[in-house]
N, C-alpha and C. Protein backbone atom coordinates (compact mmCIF):
# COMPACT_ATOMS: atom_id res chain seq x y z
N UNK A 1 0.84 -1.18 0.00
CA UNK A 1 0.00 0.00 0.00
C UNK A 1 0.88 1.24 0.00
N UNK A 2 0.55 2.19 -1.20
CA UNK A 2 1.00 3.23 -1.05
C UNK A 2 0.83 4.48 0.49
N UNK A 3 2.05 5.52 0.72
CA UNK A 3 1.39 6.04 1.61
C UNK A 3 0.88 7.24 1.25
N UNK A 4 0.60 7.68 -0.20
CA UNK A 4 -0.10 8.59 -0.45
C UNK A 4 -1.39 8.23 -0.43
N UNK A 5 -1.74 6.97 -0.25
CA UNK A 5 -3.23 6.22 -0.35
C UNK A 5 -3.96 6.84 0.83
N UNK A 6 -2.91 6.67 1.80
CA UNK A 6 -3.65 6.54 3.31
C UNK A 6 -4.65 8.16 3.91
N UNK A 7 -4.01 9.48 3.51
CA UNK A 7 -4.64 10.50 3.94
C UNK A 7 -5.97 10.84 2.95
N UNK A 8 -6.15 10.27 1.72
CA UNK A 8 -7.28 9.93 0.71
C UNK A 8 -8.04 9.50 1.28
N UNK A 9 -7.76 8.07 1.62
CA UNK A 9 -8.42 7.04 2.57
C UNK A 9 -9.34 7.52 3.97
N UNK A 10 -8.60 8.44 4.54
CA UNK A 10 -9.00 8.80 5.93
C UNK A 10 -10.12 9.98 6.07
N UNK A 11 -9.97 10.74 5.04
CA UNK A 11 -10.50 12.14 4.47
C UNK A 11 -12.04 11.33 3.31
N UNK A 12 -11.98 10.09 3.16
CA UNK A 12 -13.08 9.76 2.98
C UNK A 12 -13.95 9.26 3.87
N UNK A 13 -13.41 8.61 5.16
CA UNK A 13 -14.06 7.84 5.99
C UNK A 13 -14.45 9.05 7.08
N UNK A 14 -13.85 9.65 7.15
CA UNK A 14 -14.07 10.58 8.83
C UNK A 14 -15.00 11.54 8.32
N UNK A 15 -15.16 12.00 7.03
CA UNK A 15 -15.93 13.69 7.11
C UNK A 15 -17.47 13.80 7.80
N UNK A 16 -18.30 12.41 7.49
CA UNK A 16 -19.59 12.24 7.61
C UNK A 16 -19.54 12.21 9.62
N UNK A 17 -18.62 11.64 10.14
CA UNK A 17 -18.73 11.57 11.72
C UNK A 17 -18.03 13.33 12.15
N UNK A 18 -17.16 13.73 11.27
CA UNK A 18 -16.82 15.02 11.44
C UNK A 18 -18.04 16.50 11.47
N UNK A 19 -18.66 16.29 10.27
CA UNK A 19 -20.11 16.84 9.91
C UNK A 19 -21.19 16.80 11.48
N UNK A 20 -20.98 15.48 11.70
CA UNK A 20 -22.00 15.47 12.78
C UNK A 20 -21.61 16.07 13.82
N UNK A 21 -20.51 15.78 14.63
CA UNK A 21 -19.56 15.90 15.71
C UNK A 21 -19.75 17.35 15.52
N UNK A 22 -19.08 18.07 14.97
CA UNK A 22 -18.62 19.35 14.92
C UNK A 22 -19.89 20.23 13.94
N UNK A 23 -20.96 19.75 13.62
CA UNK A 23 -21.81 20.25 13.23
C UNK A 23 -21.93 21.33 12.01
N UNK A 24 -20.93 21.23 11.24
CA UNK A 24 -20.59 21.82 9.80
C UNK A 24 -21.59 21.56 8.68
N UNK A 25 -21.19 22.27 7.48
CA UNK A 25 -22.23 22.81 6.72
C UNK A 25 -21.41 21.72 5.81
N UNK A 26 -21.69 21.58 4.80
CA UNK A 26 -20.91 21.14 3.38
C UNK A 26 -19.50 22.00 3.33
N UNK A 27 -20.25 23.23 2.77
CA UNK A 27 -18.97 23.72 2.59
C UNK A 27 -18.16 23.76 3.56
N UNK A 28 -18.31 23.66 4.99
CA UNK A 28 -17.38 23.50 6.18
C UNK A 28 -16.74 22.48 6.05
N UNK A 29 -17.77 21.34 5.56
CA UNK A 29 -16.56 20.03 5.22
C UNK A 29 -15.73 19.54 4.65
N UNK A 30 -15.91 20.67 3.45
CA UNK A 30 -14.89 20.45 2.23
C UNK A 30 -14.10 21.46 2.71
N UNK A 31 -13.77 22.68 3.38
CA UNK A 31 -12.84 23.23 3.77
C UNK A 31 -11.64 22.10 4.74
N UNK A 32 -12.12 21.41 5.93
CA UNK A 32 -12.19 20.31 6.69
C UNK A 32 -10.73 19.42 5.72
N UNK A 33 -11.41 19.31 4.67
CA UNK A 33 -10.96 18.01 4.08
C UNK A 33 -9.98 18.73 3.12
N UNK A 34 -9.82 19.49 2.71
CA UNK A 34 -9.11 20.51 1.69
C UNK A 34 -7.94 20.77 2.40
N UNK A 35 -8.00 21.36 4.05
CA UNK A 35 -7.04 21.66 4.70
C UNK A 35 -6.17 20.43 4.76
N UNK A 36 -6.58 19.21 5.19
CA UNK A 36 -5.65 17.83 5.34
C UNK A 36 -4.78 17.60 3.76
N UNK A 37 -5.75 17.83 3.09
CA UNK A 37 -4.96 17.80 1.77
C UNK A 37 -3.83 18.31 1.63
N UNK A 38 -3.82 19.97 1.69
CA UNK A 38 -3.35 21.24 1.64
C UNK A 38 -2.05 20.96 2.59
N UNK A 39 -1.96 20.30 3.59
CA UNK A 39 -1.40 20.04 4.60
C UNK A 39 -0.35 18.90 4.55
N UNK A 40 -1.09 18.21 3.82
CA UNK A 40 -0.51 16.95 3.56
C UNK A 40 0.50 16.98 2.24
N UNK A 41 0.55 17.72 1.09
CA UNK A 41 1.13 17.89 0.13
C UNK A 41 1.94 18.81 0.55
N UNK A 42 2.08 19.90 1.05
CA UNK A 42 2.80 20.28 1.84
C UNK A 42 3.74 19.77 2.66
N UNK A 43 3.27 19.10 3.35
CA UNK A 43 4.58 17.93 4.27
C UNK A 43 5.33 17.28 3.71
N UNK A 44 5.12 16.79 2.39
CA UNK A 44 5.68 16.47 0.86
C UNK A 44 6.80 16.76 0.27
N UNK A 45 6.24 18.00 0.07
CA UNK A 45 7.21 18.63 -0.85
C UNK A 45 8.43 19.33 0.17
N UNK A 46 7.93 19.50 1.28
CA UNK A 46 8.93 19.83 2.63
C UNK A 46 10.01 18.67 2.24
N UNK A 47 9.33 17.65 3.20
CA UNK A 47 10.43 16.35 2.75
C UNK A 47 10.97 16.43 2.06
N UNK A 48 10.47 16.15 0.44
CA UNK A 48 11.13 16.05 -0.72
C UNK A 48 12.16 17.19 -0.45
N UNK A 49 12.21 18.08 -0.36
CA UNK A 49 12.82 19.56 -0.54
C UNK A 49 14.14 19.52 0.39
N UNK A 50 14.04 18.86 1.59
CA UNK A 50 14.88 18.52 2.62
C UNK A 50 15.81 17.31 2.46
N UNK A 51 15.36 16.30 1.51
CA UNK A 51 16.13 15.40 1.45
C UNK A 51 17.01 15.39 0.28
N UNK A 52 16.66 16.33 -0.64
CA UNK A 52 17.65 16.82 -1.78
C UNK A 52 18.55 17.56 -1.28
N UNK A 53 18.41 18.59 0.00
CA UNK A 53 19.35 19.69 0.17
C UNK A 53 20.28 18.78 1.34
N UNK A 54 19.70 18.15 2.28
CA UNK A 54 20.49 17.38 3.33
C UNK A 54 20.63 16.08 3.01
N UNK A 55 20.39 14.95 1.74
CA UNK A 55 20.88 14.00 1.88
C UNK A 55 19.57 12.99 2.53
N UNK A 56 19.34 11.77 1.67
CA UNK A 56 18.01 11.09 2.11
C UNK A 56 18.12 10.58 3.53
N UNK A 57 19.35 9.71 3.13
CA UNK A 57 19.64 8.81 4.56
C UNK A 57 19.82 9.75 5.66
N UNK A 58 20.65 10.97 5.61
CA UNK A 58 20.72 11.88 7.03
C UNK A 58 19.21 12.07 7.18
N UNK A 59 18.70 12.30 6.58
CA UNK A 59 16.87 13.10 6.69
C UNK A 59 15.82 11.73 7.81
N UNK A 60 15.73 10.58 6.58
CA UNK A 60 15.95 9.30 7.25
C UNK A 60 16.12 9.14 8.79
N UNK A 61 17.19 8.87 9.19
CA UNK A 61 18.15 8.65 10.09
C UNK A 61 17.23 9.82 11.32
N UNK A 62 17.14 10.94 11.16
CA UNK A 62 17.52 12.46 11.70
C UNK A 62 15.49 12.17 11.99
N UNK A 63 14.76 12.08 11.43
CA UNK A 63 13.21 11.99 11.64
C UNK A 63 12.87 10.84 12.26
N UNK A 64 13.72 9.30 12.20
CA UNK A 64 13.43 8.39 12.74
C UNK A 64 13.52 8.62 14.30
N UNK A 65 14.86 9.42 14.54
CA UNK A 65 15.31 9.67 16.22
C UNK A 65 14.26 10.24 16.54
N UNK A 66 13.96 11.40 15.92
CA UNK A 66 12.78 12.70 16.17
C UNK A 66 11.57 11.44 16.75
N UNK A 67 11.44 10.72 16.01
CA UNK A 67 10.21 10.06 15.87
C UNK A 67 10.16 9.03 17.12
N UNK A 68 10.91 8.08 17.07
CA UNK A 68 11.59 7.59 18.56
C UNK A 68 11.53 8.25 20.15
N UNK A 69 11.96 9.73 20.06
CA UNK A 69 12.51 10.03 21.62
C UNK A 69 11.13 10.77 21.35
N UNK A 70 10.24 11.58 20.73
CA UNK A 70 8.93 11.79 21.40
C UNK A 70 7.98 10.70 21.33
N UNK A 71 7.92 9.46 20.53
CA UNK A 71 7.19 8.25 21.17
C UNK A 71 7.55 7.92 22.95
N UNK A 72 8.81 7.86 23.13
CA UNK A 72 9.17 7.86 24.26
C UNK A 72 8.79 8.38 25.31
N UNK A 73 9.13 9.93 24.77
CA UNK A 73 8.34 10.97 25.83
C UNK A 73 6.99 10.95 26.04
N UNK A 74 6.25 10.74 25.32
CA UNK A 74 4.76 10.39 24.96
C UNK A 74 4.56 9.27 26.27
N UNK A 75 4.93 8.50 25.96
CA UNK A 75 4.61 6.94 27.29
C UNK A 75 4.98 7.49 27.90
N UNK A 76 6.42 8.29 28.56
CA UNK A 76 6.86 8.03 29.68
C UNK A 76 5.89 8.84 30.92
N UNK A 77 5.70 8.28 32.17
CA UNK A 77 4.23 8.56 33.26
C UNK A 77 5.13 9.92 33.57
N UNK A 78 3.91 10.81 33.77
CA UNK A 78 3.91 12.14 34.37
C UNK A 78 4.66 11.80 35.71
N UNK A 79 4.69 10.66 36.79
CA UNK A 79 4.38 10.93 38.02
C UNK A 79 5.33 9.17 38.17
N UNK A 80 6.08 9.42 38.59
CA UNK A 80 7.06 8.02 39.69
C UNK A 80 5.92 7.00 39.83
N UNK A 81 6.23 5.75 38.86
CA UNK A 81 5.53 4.44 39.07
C UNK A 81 6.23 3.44 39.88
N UNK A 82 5.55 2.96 41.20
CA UNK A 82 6.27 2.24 41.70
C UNK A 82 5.63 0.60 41.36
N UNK A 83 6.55 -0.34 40.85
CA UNK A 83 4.86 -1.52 40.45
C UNK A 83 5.20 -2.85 41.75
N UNK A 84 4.38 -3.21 41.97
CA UNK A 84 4.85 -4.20 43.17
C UNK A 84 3.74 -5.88 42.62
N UNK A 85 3.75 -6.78 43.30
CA UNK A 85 2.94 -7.86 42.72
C UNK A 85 1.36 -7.60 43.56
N UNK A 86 2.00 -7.24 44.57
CA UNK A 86 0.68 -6.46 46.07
C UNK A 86 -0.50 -5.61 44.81
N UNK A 87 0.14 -4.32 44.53
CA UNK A 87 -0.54 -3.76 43.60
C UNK A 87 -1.11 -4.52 42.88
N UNK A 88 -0.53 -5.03 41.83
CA UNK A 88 -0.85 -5.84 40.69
C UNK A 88 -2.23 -6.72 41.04
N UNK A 89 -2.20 -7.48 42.21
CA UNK A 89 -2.80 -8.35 42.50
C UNK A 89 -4.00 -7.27 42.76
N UNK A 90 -4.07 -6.41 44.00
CA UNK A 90 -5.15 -5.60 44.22
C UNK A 90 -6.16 -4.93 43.19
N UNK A 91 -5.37 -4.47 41.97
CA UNK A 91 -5.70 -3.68 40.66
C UNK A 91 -6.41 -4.69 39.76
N UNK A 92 -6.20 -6.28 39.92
CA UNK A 92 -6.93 -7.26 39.42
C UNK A 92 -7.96 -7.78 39.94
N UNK A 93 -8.48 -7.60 41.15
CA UNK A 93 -9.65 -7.86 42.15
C UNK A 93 -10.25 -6.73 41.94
N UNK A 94 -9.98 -5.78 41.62
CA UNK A 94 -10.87 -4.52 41.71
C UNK A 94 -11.57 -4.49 40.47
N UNK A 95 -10.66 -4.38 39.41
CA UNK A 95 -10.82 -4.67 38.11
C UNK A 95 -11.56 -5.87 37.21
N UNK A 96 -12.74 -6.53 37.19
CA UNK A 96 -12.70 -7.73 37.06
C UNK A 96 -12.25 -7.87 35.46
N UNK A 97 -12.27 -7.06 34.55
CA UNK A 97 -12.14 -7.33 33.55
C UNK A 97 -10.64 -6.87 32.86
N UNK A 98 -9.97 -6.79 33.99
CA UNK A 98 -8.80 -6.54 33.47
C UNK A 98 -7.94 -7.74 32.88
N UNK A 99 -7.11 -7.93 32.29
CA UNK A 99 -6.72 -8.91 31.94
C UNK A 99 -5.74 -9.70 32.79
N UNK A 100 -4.35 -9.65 32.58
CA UNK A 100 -3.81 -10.27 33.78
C UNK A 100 -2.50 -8.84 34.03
N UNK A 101 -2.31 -9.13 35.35
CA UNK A 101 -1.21 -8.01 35.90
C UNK A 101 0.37 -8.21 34.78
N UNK A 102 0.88 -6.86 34.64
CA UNK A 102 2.53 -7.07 34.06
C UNK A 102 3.14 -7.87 35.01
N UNK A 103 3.75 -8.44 34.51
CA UNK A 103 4.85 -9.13 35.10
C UNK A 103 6.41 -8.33 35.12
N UNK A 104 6.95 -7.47 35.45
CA UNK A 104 8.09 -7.77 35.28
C UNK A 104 9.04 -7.94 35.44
């Protein structure tokens, strides 16, 4: 699958729950969907534009890290997790539908 497929793809499926949600007109929705476009070809030609002047693999390389240490930052807990089996066990009695405690 191409990945120019995928923002086509998404911009067909979401507008009708978008319309409702956010309560737009037509023409609100095709603005909606125009902007992702607009946005998206744009991010494009950025790339493209960046990897001619700096080199694919540095570009590559240089967006993967980017991409990596804020996934990272993203998970990592606001607030000191301490995990114990005590917990674990308690958080599974409380929980009935939880699945089973981490182990680790």
């Amino acid at each position: 699958m191409s990945l120019n497929r995928k923002p086509r793809d998404r911009s067909s499926r979401a507008p009708p729950q978008f319309q409702r949600d956010l309560d737009l007109t037509t023409t609100g929705l095709a603005w909606v969907v125009n902007g992702y476009t607009v946005t998206y070809g744009g991010a494009l030609m950025l790339g493209g534009r960046l990897g001619d002047l700096l080199g694919r693999r540095r570009l590559f390389l240089t967006d993967l890290a980017i991409f990596a240490l804020s996934s990272a930052s993203a998970g990592w807990p606001s607030k000191p997790v301490y995990w114990s089996p005590a917990a674990s066990s308690r958080a599974s009695a409380r929980h009935s539908s939880a699945r089973r405690p981490c182990r680790w």
